[in-house]
N, C-alpha and C. Protein backbone atom coordinates (compact mmCIF):
# COMPACT_ATOMS: atom_id res chain seq x y z
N UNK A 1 -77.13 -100.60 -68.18
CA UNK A 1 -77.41 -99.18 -68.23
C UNK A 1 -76.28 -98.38 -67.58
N UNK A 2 -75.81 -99.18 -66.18
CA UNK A 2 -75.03 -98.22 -65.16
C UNK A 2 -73.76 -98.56 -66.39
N UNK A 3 -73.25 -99.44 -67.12
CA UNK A 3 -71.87 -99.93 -67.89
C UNK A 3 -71.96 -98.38 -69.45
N UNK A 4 -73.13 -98.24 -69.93
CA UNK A 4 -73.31 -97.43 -70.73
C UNK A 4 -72.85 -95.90 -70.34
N UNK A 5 -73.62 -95.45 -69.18
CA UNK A 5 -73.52 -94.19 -68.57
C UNK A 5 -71.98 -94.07 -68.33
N UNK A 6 -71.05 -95.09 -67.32
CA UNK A 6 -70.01 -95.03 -67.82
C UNK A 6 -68.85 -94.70 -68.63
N UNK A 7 -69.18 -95.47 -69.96
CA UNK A 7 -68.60 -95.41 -71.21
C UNK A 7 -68.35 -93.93 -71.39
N UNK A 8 -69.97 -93.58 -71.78
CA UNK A 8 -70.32 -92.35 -72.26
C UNK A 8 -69.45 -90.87 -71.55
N UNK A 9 -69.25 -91.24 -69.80
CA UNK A 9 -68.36 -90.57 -69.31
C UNK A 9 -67.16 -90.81 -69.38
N UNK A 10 -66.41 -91.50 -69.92
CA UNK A 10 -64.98 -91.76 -70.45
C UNK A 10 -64.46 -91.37 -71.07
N UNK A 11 -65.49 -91.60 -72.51
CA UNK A 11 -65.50 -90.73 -73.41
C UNK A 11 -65.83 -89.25 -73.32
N UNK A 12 -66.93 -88.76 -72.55
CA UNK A 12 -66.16 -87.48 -72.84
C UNK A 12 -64.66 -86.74 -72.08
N UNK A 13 -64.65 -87.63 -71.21
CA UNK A 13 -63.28 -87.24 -70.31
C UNK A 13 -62.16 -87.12 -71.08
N UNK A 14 -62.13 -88.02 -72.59
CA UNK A 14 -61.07 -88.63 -73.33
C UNK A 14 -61.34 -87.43 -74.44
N UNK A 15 -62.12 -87.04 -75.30
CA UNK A 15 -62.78 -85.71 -75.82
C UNK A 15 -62.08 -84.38 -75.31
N UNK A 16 -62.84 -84.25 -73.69
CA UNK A 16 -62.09 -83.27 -73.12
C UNK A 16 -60.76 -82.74 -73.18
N UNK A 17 -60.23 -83.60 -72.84
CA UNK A 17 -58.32 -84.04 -72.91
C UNK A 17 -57.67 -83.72 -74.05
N UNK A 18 -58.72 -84.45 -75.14
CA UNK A 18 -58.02 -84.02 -76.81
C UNK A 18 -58.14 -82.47 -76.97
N UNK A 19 -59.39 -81.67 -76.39
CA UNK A 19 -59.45 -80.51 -77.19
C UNK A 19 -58.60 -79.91 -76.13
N UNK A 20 -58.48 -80.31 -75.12
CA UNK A 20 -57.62 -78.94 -73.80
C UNK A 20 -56.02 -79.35 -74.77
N UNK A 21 -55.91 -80.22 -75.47
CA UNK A 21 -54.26 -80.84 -76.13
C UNK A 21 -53.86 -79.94 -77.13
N UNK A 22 -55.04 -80.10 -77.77
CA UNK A 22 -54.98 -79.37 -79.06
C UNK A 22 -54.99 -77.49 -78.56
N UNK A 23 -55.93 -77.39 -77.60
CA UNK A 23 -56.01 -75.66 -77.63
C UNK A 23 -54.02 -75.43 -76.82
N UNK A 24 -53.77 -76.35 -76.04
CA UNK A 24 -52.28 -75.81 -75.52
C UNK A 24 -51.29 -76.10 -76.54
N UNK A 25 -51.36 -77.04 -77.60
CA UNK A 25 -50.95 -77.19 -79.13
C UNK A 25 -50.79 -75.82 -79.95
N UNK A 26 -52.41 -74.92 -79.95
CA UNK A 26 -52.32 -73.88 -81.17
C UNK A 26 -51.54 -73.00 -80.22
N UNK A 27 -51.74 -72.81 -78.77
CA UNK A 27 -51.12 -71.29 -78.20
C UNK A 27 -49.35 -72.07 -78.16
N UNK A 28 -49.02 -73.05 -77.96
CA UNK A 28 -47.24 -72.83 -78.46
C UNK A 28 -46.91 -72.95 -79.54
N UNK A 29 -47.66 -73.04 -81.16
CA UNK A 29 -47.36 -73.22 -82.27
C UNK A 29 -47.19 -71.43 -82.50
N UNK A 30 -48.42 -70.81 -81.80
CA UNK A 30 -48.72 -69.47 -82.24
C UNK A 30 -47.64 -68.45 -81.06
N UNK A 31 -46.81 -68.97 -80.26
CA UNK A 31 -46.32 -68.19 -79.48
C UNK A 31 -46.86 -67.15 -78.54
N UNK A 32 -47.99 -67.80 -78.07
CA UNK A 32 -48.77 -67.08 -77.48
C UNK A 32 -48.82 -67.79 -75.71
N UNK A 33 -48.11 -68.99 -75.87
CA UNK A 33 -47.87 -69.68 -74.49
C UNK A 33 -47.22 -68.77 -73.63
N UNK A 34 -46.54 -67.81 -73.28
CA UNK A 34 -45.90 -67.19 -72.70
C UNK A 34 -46.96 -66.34 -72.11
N UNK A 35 -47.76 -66.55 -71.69
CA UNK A 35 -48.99 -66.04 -70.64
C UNK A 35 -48.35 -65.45 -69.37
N UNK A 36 -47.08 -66.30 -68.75
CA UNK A 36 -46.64 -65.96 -67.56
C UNK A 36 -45.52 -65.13 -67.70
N UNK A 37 -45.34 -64.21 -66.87
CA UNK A 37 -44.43 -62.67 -67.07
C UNK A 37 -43.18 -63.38 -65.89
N UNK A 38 -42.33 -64.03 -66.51
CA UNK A 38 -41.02 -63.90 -65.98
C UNK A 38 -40.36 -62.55 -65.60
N UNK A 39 -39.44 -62.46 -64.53
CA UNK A 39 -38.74 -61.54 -63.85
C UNK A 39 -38.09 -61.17 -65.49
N UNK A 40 -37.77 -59.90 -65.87
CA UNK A 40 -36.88 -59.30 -67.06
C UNK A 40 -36.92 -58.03 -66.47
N UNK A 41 -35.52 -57.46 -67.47
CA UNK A 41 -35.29 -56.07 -67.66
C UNK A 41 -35.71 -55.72 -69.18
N UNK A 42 -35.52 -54.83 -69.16
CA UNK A 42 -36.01 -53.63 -70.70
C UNK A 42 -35.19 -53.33 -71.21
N UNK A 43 -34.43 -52.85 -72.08
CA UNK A 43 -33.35 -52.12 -72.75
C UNK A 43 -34.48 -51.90 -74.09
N UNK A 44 -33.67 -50.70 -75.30
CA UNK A 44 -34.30 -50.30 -76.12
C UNK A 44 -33.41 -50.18 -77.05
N UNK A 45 -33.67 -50.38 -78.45
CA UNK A 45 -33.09 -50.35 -79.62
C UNK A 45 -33.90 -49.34 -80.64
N UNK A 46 -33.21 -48.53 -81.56
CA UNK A 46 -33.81 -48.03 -82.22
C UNK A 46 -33.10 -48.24 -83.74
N UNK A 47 -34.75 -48.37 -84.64
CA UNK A 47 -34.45 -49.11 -85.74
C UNK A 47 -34.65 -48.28 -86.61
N UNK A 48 -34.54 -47.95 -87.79
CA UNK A 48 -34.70 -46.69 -89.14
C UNK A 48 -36.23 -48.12 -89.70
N UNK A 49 -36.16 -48.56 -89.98
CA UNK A 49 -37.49 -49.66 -90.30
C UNK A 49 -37.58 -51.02 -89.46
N UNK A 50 -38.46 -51.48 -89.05
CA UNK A 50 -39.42 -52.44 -88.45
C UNK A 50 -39.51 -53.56 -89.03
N UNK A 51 -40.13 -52.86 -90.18
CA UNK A 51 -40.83 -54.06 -91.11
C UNK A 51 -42.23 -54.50 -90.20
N UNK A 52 -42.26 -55.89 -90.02
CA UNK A 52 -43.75 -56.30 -90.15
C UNK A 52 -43.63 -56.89 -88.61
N UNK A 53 -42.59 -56.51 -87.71
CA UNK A 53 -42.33 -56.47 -86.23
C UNK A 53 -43.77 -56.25 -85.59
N UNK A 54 -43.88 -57.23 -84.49
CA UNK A 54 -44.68 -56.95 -83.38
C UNK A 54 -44.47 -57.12 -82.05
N UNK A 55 -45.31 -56.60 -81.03
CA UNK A 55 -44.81 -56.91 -80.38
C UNK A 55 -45.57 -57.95 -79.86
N UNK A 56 -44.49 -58.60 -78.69
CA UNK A 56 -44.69 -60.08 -78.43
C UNK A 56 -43.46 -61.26 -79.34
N UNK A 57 -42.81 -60.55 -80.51
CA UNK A 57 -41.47 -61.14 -80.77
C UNK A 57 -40.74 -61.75 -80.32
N UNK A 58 -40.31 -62.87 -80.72
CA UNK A 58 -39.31 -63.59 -79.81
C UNK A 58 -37.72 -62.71 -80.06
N UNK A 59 -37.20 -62.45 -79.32
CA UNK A 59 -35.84 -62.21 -78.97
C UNK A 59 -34.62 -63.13 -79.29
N UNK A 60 -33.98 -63.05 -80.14
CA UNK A 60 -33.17 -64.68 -80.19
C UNK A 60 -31.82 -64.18 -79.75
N UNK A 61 -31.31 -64.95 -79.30
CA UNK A 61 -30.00 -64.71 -79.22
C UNK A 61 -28.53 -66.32 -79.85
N UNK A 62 -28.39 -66.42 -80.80
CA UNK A 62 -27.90 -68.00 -81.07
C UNK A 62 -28.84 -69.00 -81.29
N UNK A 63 -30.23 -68.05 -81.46
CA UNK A 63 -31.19 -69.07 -81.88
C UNK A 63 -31.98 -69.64 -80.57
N UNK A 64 -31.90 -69.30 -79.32
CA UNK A 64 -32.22 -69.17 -78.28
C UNK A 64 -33.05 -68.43 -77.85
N UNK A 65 -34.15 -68.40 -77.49
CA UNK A 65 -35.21 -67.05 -76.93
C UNK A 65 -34.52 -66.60 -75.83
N UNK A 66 -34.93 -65.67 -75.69
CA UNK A 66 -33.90 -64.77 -74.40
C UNK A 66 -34.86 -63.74 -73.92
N UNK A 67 -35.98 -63.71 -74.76
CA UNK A 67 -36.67 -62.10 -74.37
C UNK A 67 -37.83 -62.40 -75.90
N UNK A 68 -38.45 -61.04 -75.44
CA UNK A 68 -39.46 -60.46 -76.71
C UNK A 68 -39.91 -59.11 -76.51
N UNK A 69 -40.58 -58.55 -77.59
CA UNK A 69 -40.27 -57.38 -78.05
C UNK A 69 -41.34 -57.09 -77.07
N UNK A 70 -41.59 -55.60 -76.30
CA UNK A 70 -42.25 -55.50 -75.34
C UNK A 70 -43.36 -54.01 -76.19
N UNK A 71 -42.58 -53.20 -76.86
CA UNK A 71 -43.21 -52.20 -77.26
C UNK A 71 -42.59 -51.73 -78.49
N UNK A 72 -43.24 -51.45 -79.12
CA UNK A 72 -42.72 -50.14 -80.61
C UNK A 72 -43.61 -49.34 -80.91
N UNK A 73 -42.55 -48.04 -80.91
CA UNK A 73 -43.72 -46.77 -81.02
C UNK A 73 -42.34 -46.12 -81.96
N UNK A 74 -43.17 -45.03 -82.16
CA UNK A 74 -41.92 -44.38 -83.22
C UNK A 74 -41.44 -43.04 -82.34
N UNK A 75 -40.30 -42.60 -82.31
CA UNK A 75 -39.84 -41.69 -81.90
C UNK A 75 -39.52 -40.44 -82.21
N UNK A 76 -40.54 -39.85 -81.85
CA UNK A 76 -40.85 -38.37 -82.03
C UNK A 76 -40.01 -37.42 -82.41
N UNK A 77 -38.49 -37.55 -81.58
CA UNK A 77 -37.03 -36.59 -81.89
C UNK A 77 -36.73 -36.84 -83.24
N UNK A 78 -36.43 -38.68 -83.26
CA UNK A 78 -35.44 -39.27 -84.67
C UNK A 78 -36.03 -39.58 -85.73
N UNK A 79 -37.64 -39.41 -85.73
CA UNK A 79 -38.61 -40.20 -86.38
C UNK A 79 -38.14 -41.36 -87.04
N UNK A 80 -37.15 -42.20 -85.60
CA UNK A 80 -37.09 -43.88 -86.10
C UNK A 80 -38.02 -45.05 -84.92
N UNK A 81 -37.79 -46.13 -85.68
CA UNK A 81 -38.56 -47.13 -84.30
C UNK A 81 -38.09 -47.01 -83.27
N UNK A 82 -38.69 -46.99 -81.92
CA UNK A 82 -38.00 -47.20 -80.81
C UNK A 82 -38.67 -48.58 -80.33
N UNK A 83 -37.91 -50.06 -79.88
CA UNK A 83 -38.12 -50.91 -79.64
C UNK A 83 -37.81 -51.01 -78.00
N UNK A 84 -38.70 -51.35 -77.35
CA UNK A 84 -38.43 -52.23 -76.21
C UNK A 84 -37.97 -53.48 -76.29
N UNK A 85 -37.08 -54.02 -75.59
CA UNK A 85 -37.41 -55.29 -75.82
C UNK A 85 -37.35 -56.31 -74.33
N UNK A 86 -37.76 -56.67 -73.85
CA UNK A 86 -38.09 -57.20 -72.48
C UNK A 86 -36.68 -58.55 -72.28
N UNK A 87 -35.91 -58.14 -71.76
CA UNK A 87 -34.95 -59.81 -71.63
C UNK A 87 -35.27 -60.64 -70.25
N UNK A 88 -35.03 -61.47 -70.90
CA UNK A 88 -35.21 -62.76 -69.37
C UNK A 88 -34.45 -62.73 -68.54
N UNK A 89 -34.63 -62.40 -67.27
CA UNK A 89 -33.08 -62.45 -66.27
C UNK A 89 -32.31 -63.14 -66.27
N UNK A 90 -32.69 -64.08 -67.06
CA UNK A 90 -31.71 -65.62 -66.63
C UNK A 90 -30.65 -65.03 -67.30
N UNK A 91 -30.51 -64.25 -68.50
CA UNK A 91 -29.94 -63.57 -69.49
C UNK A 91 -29.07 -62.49 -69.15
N UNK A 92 -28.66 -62.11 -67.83
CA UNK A 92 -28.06 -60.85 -67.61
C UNK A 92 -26.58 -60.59 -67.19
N UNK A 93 -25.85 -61.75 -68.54
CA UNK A 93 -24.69 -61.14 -68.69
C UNK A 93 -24.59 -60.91 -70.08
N UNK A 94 -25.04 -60.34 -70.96
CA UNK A 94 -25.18 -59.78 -72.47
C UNK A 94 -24.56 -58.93 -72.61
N UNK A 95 -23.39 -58.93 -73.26
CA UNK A 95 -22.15 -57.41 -73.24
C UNK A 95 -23.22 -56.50 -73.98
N UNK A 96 -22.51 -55.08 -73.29
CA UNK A 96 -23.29 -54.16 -73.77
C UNK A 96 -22.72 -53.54 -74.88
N UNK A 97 -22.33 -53.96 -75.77
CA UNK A 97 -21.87 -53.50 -77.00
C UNK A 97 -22.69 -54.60 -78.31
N UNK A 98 -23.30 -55.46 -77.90
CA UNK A 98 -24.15 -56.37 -78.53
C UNK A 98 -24.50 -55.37 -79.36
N UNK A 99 -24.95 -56.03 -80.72
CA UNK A 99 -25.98 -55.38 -81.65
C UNK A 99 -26.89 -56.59 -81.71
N UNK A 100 -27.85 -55.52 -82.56
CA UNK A 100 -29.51 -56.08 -82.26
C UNK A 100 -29.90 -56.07 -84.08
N UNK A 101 -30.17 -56.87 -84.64
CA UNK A 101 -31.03 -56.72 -86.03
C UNK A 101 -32.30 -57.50 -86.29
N UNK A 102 -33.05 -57.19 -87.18
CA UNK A 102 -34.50 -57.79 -87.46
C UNK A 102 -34.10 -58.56 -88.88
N UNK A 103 -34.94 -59.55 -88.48
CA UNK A 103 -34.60 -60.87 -88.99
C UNK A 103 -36.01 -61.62 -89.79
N UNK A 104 -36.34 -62.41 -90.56
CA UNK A 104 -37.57 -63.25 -90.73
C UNK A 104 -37.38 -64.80 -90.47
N UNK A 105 -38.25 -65.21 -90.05
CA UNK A 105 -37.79 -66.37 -89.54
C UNK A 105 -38.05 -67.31 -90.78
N UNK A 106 -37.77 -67.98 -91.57
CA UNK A 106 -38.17 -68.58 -93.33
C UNK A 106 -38.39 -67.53 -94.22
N UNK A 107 -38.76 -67.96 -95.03
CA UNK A 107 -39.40 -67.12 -96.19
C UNK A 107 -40.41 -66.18 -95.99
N UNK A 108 -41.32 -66.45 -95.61
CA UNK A 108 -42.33 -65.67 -95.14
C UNK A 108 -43.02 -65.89 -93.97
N UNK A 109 -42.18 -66.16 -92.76
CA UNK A 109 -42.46 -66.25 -91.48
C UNK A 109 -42.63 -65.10 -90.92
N UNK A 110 -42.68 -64.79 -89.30
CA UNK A 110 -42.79 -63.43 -88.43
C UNK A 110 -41.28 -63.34 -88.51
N UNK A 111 -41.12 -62.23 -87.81
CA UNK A 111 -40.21 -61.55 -87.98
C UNK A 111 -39.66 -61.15 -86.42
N UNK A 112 -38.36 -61.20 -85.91
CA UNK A 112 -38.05 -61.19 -84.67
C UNK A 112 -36.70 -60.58 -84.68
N UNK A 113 -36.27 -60.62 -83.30
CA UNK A 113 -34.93 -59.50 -83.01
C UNK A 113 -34.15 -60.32 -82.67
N UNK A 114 -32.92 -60.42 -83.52
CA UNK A 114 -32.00 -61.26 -83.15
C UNK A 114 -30.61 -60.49 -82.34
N UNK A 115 -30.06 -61.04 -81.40
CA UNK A 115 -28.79 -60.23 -80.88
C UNK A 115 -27.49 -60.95 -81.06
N UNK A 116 -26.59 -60.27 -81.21
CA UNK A 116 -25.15 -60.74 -81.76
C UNK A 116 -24.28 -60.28 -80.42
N UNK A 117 -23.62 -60.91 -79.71
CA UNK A 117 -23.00 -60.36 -78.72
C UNK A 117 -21.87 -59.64 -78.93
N UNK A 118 -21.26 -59.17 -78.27
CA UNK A 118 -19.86 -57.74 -78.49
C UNK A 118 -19.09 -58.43 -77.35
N UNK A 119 -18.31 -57.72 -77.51
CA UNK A 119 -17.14 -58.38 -76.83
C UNK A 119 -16.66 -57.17 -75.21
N UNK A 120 -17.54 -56.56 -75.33
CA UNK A 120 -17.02 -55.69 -73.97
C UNK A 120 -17.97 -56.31 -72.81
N UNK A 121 -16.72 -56.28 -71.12
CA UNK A 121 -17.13 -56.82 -70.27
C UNK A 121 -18.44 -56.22 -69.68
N UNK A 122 -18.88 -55.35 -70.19
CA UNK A 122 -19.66 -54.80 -69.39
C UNK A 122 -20.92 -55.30 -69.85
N UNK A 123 -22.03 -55.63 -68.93
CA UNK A 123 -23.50 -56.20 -69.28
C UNK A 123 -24.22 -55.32 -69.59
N UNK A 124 -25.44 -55.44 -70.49
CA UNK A 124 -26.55 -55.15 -70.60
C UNK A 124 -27.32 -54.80 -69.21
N UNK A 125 -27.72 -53.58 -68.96
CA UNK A 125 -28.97 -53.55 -67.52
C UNK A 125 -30.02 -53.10 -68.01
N UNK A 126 -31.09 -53.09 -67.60
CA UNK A 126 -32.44 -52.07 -67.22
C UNK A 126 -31.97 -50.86 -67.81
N UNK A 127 -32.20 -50.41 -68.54
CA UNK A 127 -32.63 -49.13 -69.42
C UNK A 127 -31.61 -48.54 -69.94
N UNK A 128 -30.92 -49.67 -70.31
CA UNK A 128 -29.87 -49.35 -71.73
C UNK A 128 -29.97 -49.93 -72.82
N UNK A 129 -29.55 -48.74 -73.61
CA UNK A 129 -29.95 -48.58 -75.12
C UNK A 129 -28.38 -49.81 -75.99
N UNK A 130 -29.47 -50.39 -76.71
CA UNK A 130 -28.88 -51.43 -78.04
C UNK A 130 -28.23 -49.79 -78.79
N UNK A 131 -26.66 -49.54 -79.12
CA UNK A 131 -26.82 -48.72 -80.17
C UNK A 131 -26.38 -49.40 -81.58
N UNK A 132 -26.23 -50.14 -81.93
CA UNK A 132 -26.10 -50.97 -82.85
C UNK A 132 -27.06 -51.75 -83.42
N UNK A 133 -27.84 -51.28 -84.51
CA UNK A 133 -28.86 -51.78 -84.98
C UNK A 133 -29.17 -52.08 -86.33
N UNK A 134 -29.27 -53.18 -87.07
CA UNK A 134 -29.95 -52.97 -88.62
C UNK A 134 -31.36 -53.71 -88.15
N UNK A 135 -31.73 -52.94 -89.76
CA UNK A 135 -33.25 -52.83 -89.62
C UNK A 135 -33.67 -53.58 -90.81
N UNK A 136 -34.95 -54.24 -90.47
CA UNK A 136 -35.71 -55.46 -91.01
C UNK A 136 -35.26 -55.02 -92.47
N UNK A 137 -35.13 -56.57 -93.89
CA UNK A 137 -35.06 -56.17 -95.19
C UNK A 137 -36.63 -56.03 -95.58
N UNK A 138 -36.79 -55.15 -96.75
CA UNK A 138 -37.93 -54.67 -96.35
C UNK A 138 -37.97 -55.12 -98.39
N UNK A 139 -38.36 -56.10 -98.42
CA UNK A 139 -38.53 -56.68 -99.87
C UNK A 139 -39.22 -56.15 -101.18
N UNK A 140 -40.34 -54.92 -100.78
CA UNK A 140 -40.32 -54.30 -101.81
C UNK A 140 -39.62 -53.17 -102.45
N UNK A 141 -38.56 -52.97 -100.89
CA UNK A 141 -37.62 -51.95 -101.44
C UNK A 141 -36.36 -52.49 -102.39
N UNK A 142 -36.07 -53.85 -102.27
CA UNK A 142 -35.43 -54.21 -102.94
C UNK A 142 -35.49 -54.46 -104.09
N UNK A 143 -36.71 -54.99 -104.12
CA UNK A 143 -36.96 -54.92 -105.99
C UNK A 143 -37.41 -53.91 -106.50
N UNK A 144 -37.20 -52.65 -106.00
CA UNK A 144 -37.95 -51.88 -106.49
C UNK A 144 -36.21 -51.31 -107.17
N UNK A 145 -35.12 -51.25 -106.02
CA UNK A 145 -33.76 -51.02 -106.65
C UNK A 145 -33.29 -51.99 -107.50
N UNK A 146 -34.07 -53.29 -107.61
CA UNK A 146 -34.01 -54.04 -108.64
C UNK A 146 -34.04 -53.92 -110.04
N UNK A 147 -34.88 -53.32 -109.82
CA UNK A 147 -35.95 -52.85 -110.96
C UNK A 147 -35.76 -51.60 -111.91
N UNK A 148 -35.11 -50.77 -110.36
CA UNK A 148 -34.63 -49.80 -111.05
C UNK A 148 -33.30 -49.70 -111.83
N UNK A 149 -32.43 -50.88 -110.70
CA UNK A 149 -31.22 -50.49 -112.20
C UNK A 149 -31.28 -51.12 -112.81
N UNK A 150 -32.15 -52.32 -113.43
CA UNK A 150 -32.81 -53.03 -114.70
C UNK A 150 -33.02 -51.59 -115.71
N UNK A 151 -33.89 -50.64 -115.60
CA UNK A 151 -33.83 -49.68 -116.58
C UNK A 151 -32.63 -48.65 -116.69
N UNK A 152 -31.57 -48.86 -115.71
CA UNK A 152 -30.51 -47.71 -116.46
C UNK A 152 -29.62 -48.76 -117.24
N UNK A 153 -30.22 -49.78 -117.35
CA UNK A 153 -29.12 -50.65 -118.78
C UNK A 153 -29.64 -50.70 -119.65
């Protein structure tokens, strides 16, 4: 009886384990592991389109996370995106002439901010602006110019 009761607690110990595996499995498949707020600064980019941007974006830099997108709201003066984007300190020699563009990650993956570095000595800080920006391809606009100069032939 006492060898059964046992078992039975092994097993669920072994149960337990699989589903706590699997739930820390879906939150880094889904990019949602980043629960803990590393030390970063902010800088902001502003984009003429988004696209299908959120925030919580990974930041790439060389294919490297470096940061994620912290906020997008639209801006009232330029009526374009204004992006936050949160960088990792570890990150804080990023020339400040870098440009910033939106990217998809595959075919029809999310969509994230990639940065291209510049060549001036001066770094990126706390609340300076990306001015160099393209903005997400936005695929029905393309076929729609597709499409359209299909009918002027």
């Amino acid at each position: 009886m006492q060898s059964t009761r046992t078992m039975e607690l092994w097993v669920g110990v072994f149960v337990a384990l699989g589903l706590g595996a699997m739930f820390l499995l879906a939150l880094e498949v889904s990019g949602l592991a980043e629960f803990r707020d590393r030390p970063s600064y902010e800088v902001t980019a502003h984009f003429d389109n988004v696209g299908g941007l959120r925030e919580k974006a990974p930041v790439n830099m060389a294919g490297v996370r470096v940061g994620q997108v912290k906020a997008i709201e639209l801006d009232a003066q330029s009526y374009r995106a204004r992006v936050v984007l949160g960088l990792d300190s570890r990150f804080d020699r990023i020339p400040a002439d870098s440009t910033a563009a939106i990217y998809t990650s595959g075919l029809l993956g999310e969509q994230y901010v990639s940065l291209d570095p510049g060549w001036e000595e001066d770094y990126l800080a706390a609340g300076d602006q990306i001015t160099s920006t393209q903005s997400a391809v936005v695929l029905e606009r393309i076929l729609g110019q597709f499409l359209y100069s299909l009918g002027d032939d």
